[in-house]
Every structure is written in C-alpha cells, then in structure tokens.
C-alpha atoms as a PDB file:
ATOM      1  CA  UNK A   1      31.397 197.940  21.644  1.00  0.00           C
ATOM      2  CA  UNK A   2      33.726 200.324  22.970  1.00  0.00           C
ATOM      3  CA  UNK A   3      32.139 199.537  26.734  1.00  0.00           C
ATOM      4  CA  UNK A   4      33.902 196.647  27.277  1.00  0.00           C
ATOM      5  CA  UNK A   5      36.684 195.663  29.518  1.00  0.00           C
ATOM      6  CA  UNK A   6      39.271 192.819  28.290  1.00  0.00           C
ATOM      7  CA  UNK A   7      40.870 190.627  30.682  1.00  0.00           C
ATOM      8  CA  UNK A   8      43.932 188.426  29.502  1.00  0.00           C
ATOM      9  CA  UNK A   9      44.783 185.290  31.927  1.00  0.00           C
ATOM     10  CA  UNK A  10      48.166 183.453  31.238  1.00  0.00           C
ATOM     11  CA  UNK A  11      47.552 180.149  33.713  1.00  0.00           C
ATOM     12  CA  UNK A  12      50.444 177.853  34.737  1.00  0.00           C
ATOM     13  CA  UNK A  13      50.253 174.725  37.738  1.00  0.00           C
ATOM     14  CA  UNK A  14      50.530 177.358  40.667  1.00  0.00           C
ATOM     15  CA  UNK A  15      49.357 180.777  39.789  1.00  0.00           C
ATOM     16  CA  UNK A  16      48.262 182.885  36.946  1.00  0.00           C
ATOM     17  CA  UNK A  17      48.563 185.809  35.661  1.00  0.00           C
ATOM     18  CA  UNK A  18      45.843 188.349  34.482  1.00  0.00           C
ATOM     19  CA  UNK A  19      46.169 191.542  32.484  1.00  0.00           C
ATOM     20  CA  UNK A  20      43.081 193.950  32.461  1.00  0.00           C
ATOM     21  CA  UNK A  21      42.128 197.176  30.232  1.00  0.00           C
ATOM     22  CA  UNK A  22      39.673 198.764  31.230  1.00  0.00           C
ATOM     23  CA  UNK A  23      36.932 200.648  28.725  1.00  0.00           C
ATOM     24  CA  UNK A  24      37.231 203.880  30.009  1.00  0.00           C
ATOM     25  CA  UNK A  25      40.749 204.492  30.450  1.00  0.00           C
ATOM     26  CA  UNK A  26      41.887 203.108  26.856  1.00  0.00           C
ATOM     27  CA  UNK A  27      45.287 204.734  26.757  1.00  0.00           C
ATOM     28  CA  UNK A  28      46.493 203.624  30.160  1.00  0.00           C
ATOM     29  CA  UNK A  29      48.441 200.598  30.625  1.00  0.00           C
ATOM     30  CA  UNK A  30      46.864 197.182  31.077  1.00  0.00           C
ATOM     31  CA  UNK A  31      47.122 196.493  34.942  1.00  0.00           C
ATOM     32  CA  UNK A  32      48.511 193.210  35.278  1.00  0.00           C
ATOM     33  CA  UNK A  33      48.556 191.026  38.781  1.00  0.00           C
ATOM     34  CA  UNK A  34      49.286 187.461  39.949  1.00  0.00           C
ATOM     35  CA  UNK A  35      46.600 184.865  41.670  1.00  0.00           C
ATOM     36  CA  UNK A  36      47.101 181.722  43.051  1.00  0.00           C
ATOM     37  CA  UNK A  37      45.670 178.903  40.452  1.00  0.00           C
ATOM     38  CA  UNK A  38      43.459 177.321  43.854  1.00  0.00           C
ATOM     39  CA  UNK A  39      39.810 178.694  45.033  1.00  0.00           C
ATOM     40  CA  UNK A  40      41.333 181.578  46.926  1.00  0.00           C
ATOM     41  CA  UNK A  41      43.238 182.866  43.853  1.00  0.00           C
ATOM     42  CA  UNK A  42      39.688 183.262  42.418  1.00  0.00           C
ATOM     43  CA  UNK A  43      38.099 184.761  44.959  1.00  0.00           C
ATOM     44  CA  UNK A  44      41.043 186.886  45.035  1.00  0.00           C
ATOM     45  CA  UNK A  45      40.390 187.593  41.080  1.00  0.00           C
ATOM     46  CA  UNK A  46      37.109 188.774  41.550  1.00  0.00           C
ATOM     47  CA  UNK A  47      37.425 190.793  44.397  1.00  0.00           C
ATOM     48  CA  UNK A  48      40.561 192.942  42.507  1.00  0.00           C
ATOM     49  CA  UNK A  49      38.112 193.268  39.489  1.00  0.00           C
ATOM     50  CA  UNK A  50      35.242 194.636  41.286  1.00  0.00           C
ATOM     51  CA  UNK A  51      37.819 197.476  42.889  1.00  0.00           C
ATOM     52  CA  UNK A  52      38.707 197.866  39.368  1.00  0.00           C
ATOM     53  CA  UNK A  53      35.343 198.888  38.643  1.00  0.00           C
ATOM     54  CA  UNK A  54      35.809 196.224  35.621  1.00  0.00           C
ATOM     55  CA  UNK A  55      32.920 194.411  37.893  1.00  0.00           C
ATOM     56  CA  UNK A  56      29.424 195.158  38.972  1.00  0.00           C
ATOM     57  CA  UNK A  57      27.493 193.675  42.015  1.00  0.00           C
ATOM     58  CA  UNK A  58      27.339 190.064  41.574  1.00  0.00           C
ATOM     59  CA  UNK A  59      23.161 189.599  41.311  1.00  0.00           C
ATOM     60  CA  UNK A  60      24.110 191.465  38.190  1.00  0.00           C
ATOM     61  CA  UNK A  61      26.731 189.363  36.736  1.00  0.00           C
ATOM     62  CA  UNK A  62      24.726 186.254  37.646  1.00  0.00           C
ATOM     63  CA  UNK A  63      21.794 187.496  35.439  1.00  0.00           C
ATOM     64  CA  UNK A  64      24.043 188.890  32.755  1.00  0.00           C
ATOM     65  CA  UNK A  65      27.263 186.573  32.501  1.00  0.00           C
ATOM     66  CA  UNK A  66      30.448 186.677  31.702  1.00  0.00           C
ATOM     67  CA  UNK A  67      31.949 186.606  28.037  1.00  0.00           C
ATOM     68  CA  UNK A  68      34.752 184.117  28.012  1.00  0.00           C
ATOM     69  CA  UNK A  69      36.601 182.719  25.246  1.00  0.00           C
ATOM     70  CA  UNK A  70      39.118 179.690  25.249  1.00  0.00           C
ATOM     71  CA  UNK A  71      41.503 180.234  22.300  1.00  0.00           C
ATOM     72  CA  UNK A  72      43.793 177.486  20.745  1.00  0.00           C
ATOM     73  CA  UNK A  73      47.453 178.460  22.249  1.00  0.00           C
ATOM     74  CA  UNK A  74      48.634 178.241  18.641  1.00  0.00           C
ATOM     75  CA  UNK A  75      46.578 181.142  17.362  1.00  0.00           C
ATOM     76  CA  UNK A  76      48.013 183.139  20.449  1.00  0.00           C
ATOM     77  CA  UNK A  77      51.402 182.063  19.391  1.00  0.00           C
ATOM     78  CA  UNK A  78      50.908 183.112  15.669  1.00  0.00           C
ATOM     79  CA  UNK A  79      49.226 186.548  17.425  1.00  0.00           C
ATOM     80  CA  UNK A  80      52.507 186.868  19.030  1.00  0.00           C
ATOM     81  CA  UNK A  81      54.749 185.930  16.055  1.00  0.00           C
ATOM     82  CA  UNK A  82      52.418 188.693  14.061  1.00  0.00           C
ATOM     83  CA  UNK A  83      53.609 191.193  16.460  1.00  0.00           C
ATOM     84  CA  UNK A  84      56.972 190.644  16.492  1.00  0.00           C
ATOM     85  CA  UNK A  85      57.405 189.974  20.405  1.00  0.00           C
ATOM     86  CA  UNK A  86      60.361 188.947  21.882  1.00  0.00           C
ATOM     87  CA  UNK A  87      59.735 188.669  25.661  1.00  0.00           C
ATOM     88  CA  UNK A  88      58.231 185.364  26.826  1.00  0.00           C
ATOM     89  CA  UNK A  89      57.244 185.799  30.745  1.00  0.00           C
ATOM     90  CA  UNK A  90      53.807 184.802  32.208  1.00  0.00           C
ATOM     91  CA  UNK A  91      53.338 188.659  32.740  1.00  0.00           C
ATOM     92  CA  UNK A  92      53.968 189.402  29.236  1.00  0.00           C
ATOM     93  CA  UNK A  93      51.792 186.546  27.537  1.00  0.00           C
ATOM     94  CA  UNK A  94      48.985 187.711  30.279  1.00  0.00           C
ATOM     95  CA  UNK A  95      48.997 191.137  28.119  1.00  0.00           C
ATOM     96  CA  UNK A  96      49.324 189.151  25.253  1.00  0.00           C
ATOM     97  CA  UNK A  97      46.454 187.479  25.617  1.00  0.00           C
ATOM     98  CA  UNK A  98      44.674 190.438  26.343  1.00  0.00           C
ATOM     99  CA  UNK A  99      46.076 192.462  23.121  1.00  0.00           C
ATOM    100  CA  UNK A 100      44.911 189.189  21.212  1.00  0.00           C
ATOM    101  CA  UNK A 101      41.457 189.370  22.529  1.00  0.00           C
ATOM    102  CA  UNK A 102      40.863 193.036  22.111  1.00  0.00           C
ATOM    103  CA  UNK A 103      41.921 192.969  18.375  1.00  0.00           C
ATOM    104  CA  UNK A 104      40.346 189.535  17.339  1.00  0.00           C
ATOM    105  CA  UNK A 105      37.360 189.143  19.610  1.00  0.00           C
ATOM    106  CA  UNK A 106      37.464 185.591  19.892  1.00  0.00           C
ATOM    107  CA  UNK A 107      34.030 183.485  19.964  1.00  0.00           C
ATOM    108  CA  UNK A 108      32.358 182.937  23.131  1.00  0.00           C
ATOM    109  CA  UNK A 109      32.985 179.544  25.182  1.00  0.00           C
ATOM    110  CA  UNK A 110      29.617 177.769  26.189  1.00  0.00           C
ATOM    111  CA  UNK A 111      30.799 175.396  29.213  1.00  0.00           C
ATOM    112  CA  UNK A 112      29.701 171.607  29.218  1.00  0.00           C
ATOM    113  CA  UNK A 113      26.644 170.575  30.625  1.00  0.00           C
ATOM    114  CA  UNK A 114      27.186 169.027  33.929  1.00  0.00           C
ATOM    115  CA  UNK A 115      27.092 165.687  32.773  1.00  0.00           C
ATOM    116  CA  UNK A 116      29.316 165.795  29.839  1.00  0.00           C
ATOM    117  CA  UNK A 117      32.049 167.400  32.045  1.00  0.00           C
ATOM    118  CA  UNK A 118      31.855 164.444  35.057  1.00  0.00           C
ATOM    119  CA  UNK A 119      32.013 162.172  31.950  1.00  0.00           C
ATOM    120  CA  UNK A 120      34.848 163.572  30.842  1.00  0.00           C
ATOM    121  CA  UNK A 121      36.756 163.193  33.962  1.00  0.00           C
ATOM    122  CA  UNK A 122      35.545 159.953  34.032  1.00  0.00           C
ATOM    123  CA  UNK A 123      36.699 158.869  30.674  1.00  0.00           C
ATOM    124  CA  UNK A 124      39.954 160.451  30.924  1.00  0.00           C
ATOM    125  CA  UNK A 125      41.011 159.172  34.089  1.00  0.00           C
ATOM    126  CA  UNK A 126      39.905 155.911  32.806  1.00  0.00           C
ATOM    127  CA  UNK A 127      42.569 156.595  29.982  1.00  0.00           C
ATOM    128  CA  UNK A 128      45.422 157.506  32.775  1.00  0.00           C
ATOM    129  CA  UNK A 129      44.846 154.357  34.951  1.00  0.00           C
ATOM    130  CA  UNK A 130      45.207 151.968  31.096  1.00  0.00           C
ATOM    131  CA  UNK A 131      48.113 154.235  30.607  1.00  0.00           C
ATOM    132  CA  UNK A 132      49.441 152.922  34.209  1.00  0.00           C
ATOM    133  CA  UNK A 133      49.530 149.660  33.417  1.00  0.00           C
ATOM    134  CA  UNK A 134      50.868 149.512  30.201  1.00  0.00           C
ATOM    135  CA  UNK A 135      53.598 151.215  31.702  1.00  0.00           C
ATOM    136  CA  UNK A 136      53.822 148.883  34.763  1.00  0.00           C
ATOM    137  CA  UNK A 137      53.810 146.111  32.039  1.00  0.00           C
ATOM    138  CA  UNK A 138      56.716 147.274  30.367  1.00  0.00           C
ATOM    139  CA  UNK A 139      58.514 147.461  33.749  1.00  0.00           C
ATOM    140  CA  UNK A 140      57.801 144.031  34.401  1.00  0.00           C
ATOM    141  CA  UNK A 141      59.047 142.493  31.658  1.00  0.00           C
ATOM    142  CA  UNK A 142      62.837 143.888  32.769  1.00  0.00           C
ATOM    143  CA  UNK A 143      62.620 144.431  36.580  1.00  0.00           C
ATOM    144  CA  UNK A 144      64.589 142.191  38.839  1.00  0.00           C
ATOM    145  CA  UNK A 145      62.854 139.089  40.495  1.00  0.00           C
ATOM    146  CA  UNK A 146      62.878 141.159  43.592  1.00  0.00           C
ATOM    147  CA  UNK A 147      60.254 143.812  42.393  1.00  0.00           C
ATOM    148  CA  UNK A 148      57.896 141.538  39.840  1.00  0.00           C
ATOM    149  CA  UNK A 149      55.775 141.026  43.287  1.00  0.00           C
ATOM    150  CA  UNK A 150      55.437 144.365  43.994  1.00  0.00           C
ATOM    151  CA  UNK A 151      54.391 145.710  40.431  1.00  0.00           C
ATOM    152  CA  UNK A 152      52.538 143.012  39.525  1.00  0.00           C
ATOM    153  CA  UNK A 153      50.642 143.774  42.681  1.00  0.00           C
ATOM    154  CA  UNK A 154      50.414 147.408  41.099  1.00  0.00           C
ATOM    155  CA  UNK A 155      48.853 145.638  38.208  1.00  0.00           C
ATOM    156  CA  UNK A 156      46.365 144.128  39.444  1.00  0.00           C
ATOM    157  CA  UNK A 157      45.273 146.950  42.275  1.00  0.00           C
ATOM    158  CA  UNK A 158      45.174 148.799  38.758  1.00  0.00           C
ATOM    159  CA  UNK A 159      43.078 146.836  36.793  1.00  0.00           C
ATOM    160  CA  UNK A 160      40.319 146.234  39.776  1.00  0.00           C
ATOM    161  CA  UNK A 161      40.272 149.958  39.513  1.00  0.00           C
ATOM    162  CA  UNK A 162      39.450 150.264  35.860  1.00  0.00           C
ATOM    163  CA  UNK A 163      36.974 147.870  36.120  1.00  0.00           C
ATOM    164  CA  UNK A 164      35.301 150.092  39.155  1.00  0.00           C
ATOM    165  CA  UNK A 165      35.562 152.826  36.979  1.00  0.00           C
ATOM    166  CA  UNK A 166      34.270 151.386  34.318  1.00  0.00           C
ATOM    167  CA  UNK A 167      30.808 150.689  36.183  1.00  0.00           C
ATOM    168  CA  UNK A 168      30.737 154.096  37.162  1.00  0.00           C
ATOM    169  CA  UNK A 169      30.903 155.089  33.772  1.00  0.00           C
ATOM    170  CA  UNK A 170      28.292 152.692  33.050  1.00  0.00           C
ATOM    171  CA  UNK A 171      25.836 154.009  35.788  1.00  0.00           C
ATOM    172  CA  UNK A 172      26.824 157.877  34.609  1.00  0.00           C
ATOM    173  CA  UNK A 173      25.200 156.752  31.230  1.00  0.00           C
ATOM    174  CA  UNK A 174      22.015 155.039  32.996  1.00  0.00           C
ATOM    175  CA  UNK A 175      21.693 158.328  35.040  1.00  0.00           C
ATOM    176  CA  UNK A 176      21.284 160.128  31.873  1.00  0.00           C
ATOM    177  CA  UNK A 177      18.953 158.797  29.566  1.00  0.00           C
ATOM    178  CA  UNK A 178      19.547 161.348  26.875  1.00  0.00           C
ATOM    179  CA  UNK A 179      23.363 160.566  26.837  1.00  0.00           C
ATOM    180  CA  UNK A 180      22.838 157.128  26.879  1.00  0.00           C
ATOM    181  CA  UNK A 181      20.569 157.575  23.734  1.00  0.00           C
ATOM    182  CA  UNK A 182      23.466 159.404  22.024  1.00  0.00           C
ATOM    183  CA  UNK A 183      25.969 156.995  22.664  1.00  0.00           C
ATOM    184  CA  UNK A 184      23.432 154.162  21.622  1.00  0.00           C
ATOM    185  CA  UNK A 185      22.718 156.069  18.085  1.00  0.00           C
ATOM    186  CA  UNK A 186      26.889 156.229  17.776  1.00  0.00           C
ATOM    187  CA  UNK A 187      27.480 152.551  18.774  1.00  0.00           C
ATOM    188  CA  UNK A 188      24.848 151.503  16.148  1.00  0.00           C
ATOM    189  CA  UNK A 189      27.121 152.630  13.408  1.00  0.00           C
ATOM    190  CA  UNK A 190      29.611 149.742  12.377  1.00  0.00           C
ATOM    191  CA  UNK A 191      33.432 150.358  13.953  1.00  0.00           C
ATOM    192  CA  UNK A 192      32.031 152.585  16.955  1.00  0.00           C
ATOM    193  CA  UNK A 193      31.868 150.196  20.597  1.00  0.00           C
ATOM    194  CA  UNK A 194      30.516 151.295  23.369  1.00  0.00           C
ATOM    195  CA  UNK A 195      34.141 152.684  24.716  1.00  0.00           C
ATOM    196  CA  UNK A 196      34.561 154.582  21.530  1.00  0.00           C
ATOM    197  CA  UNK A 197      30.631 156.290  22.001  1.00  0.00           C
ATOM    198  CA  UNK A 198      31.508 157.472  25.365  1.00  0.00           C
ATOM    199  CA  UNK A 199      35.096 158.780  24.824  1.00  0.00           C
ATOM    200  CA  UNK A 200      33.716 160.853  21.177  1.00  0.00           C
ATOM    201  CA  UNK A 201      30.643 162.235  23.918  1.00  0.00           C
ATOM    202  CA  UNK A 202      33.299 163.202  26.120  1.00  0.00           C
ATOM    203  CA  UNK A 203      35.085 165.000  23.576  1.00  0.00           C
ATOM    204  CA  UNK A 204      32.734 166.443  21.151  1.00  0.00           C
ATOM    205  CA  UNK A 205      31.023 167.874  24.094  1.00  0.00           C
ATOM    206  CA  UNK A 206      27.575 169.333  22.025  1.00  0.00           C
ATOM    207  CA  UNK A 207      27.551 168.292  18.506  1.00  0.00           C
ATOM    208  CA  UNK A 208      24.557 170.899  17.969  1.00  0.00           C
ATOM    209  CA  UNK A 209      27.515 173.682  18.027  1.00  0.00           C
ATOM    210  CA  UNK A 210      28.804 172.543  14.881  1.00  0.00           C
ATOM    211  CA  UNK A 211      27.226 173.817  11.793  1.00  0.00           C
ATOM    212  CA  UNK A 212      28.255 171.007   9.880  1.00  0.00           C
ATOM    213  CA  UNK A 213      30.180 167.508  10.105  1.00  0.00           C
ATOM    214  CA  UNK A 214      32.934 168.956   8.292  1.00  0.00           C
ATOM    215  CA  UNK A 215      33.202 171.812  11.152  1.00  0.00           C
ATOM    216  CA  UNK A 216      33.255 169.336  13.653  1.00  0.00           C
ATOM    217  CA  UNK A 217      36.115 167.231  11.561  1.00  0.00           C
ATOM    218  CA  UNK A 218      38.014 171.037  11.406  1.00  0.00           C
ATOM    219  CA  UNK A 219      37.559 170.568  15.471  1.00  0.00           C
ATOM    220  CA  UNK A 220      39.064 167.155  15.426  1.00  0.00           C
ATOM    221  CA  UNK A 221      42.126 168.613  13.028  1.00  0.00           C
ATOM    222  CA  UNK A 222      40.771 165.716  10.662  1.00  0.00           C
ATOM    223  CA  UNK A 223      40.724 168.136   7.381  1.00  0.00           C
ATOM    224  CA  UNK A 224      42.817 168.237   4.646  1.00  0.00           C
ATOM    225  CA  UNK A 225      45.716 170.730   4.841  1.00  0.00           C
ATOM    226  CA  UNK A 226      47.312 171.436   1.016  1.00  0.00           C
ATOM    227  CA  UNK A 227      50.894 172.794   1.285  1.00  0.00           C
ATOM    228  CA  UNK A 228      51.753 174.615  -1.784  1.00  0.00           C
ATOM    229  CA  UNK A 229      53.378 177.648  -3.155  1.00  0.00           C
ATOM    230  CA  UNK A 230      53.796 178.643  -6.728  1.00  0.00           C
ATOM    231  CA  UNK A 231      56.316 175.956  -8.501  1.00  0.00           C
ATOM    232  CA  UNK A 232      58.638 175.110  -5.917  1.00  0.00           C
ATOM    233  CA  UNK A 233      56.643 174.111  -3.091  1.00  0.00           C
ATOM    234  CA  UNK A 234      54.145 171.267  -3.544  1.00  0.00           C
ATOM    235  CA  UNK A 235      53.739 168.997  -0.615  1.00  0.00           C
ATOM    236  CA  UNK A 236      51.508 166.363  -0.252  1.00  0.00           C
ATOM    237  CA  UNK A 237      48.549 166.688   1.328  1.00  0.00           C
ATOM    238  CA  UNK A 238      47.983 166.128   5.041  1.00  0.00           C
ATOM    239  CA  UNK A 239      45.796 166.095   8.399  1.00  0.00           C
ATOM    240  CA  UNK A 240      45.929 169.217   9.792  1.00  0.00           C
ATOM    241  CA  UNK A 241      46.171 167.935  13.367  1.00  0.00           C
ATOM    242  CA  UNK A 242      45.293 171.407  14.557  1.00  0.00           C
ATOM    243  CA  UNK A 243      42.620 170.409  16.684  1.00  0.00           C
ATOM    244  CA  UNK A 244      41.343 168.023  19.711  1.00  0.00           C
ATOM    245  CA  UNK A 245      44.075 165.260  19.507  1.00  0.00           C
ATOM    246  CA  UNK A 246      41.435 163.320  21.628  1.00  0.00           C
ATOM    247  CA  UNK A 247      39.430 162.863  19.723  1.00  0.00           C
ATOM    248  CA  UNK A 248      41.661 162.023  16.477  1.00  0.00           C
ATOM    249  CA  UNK A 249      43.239 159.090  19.394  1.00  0.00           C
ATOM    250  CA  UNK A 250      40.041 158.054  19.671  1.00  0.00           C
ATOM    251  CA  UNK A 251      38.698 157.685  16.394  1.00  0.00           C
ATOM    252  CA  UNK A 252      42.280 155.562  15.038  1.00  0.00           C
ATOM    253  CA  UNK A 253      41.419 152.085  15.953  1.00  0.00           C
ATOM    254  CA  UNK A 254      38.015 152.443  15.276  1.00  0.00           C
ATOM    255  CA  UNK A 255      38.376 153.771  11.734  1.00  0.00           C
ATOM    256  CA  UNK A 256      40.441 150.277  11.602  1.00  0.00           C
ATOM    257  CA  UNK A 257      37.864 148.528  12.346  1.00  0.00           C
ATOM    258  CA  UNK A 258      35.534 150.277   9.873  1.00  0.00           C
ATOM    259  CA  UNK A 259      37.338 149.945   6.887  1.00  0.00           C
ATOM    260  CA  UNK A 260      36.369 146.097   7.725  1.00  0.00           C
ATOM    261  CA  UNK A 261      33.130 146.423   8.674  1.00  0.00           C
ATOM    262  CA  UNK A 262      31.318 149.482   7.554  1.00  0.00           C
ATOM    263  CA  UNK A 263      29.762 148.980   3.813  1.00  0.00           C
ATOM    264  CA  UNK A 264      30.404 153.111   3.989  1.00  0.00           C
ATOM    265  CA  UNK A 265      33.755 153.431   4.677  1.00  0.00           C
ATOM    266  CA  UNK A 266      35.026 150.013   3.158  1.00  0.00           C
ATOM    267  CA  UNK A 267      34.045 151.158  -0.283  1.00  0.00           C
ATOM    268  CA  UNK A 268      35.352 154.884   0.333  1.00  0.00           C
ATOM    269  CA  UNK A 269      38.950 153.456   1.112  1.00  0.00           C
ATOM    270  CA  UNK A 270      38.509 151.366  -2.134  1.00  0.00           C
ATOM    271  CA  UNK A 271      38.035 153.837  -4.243  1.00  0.00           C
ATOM    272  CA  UNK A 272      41.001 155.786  -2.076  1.00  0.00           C
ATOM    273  CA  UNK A 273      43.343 153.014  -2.602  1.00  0.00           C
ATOM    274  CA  UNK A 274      42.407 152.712  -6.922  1.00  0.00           C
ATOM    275  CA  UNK A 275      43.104 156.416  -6.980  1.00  0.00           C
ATOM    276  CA  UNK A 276      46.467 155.729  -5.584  1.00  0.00           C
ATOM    277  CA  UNK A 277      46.154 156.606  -2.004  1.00  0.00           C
ATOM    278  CA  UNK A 278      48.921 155.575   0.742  1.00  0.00           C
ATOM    279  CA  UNK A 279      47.362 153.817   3.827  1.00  0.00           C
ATOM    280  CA  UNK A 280      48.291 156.721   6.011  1.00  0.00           C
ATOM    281  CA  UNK A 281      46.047 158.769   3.655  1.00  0.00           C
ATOM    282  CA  UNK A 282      43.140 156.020   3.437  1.00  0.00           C
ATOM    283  CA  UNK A 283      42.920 155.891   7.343  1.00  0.00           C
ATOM    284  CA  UNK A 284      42.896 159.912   7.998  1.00  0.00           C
ATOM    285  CA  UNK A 285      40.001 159.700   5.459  1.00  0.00           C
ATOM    286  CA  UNK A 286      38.405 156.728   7.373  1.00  0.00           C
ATOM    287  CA  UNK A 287      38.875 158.372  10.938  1.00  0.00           C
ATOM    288  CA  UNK A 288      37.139 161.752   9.278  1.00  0.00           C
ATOM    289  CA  UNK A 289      34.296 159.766   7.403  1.00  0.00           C
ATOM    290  CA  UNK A 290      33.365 158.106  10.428  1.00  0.00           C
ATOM    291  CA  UNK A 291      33.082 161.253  12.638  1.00  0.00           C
ATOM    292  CA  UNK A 292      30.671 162.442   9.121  1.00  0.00           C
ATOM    293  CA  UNK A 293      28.768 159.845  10.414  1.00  0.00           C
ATOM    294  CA  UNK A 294      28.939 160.096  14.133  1.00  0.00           C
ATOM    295  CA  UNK A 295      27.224 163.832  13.580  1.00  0.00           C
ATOM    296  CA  UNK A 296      24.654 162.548  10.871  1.00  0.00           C
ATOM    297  CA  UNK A 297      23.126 159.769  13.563  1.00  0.00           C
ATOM    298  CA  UNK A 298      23.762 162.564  16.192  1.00  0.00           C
ATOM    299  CA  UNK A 299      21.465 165.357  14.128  1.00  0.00           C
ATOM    300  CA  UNK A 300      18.607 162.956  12.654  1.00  0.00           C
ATOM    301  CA  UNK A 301      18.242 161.042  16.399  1.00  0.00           C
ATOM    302  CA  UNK A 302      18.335 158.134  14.113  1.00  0.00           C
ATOM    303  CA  UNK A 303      20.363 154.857  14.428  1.00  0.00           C
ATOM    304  CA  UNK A 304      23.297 154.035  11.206  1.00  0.00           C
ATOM    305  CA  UNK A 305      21.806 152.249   8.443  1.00  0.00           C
ATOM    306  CA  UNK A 306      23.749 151.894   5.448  1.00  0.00           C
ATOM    307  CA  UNK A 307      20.757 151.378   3.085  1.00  0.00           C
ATOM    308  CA  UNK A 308      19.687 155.408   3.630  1.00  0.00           C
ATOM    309  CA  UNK A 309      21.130 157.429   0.929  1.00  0.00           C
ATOM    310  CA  UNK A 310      23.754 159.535   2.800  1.00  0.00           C
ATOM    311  CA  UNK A 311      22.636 163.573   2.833  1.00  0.00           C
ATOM    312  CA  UNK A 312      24.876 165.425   0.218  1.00  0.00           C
ATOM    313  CA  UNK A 313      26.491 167.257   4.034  1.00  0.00           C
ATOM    314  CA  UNK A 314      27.903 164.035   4.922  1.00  0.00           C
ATOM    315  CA  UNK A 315      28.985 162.719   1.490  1.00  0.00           C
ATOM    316  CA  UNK A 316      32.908 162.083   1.570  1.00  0.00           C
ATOM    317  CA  UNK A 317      34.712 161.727  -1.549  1.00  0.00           C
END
C-alpha cells in the first residue's frame, strides 16, 4: 500500500483547508493549501492535485474512484489528544486529519443513492420549518399586541409550507417504489408512522451496510456503554450517544408509543422494570429494540408480525 497519496481536508462555512502527502516523497512535508468551500474551491482542489501529480487524467479517476472516508470528529479529536497536540488552527487539524488517515486507514464512505440523499434534504428541512414555528409560538405567547399580526402571519406562511413539503415528500416516496416498500415494511411494525419510516430512511441511509441490528444500534449510539474501573469506579450503565443523534431524536417518541402498543417491546420493558430498571433505562432499551426491529423487517422484505419467533440476531434482553 505504500502507493498511495493521503489527503486531509479540515472544512469550515467559507473555505477549507487540505493537507496532502504524497507516496513518493514520504519524508517531505505535507503541502497544505486553502480552497474556497463553493464549486470553484473544488475545481480549484482538483486542478492543484493533478499538478501535484497526486492525480491522474480524469477518464481514469472516473473508472477507478476515489477512496474517501468520513470519520466521526470525536475519533479525530481522541487522534489528536493521543498525540499530544497543542495547536488548534484549520491548517493544523488539515494535517491532522491527514496524520489520522495515514496511520488508521479509516473505512471507505459509499455516498447515498440519489434518492435517499433528496429525501434527506427533504426530511430535514421539513424538521427546520417545525422547528420555526415552535419558535414563532413561543414568541407569540410574550410579544406585544403590535407584533402578534405579524408572527402569527409567520405562522401560518409556515405551516402552508410544511404541508407543501409534506406532499413533496409524499410524491418522493411514490416516485420510488422500492423506498416506498421500505418505509411500508417499517410503518407495519407497531410505534413506527409514516413520519417516523421516512425520517429512519433518511437516516439509516442503506441498512444492507450493517452486518447486524446491533451494528446499526452502535450507528445510532443506542448501545450500552459500562463505566467501570477496578473498585472505585462503577457507574451505571448508559447510552453511548456516540453516534447519529438523528436518528436516536427520531426513534424517542416512537419507542413511547411502543412500549404501549408493541406486544414486543411492552413485555421487554416489563421485564426491564421487575429487574429494577429506571424509565430512562427502559426507554433507551425501547428506542434500541425497535431499531432491532426496523432492520429485521428491512432484511427479510417482510412486514412486523409479532406471532414470528424473533431470529436469535434480533433478540433483546
């Protein structure tokens, strides 16, 4: 592996910075330059690595690809903690980055199919504009007499736009039979709408890269973390939360619901809450049990039904 060339890219709003070694000139310094974070800066990107030589023609790339990696900023920071550094500039977490990838070789990033990215956008802009009004809400209820007009105006020029949106979300999923098909299979199990379907789709983004459920709960920072350390330190255990808060947002409510209305998950927080469990504890298993679930209907292509015996993968206990 000793042909390859690492590239490090430290983004913020306006530019980024990259840091690139190249294979055959190990010992040198990384060079490091800034881009502007717009089209141009790209171009600009791939222009500089080409006269780099870190780049071949681009019929070549198209067939071969690129090898790109998005890393969890928290393993970069723990990278950086390992090391010892002190300096915290966009130039010097570009070579950061770039140390981290060279030593750890992180996995390789598959993009989203087209669809599941335009549904993303969709669903989270749907989540901005409900965000809007709960905040123009809270405004009304201490603004002068003066402004109610004019926000509760906002309000409802808000609302007729989440219900726009809303179709279009609804016509995204008729375009697309296969998605559609998904998010039917997860709104047949018991505590998953419609809503809830879409925004786990959205977030999951290909269910078929996880191995198991409990790899895709690891994603969702839904597994256990213990915290303890010899005699003296024995804390409770917890979520990890190291993961796609998204998705742990999105399965809350829902897991609510479940623990209702899903034969499943209703007796697993029974037998939570005889052992002893706190609420807080019975819920984080709820919200993990039901994305079990949401990968076993996912994988078989087949709708919930509670009378199956659940596959030994997906048991919870």
């Amino acid at each position: 592996m000793t042909n390859l060339s690492y590239l490090g890219i430290d983004i913020s709003k306006s530019k980024f910075h990259a840091a690139l070694q190249l294979h055959d000139k190990p010992q040198q310094k990384p060079k490091v330059k800034v881009f502007k974070n717009n089209a141009s800066g790209f171009e600009e990107l791939q222009e500089w690595l080409e006269r780099q030589g870190a780049l071949s023609v681009h019929a070549y790339l198209h067939e071969q690809g690129h090898c790109v990696s998005v890393v969890n900023p928290s393993r970069i920071k723990g990278f950086a903690i390992s090391e010892l550094s002190r300096t915290k500039t966009d130039k010097a977490d570009a070579q950061l980055i770039l140390r981290f990838c060279m030593a750890l070789r992180p996995e390789a990033w598959q993009p989203p199919a087209p669809e599941i990215k335009q549904l993303q956008a969709l669903m989270r802009r749907l989540e901005a504009l409900q965000q809007m009004v709960v905040q123009e809400r809270n405004r009304l209820e201490t603004a002068t007499a003066e402004l109610q007009a004019s926000i509760q105006a906002h309000i409802e020029y808000l609302e007729r736009d989440i219900e726009n949106l809303k179709q279009q979300i609804n016509d995204h999923f008729d375009q697309h039979p296969g998605l559609k098909q998904q998010r039917d299979l997860l709104d047949s199990i018991p505590g998953i709408g419609e809503h809830t379907a879409a925004l786990l789709l959205s977030e999951i983004v290909d269910w078929s890269l996880f191995d198991s459920p409990r790899q895709l709960a690891a994603y969702a920072g839904l597994t256990p973390r213990q915290r303890s350390s010899g005699t003296s330190v024995q804390g409770k255990p917890a979520l990890s939360k190291v993961g796609n808060a998204r998705l742990r947002k999105a399965l809350f409510l829902p897991a609510m619901a479940a623990r209702r209305f899903n034969p499943l998950i209703s007796a697993l927080c029974e037998r939570l809450l005889a052992k002893g469990k706190v609420k807080k504890q019975i819920i984080g298993a709820a919200m993990r049990k039901l994305l079990h679930l949401a990968y076993g209907v996912l994988k078989s292509g087949c709708p919930f039904n509670p009378s199956f015996a659940v596959p030994a993968e997906l048991r919870l206990r």
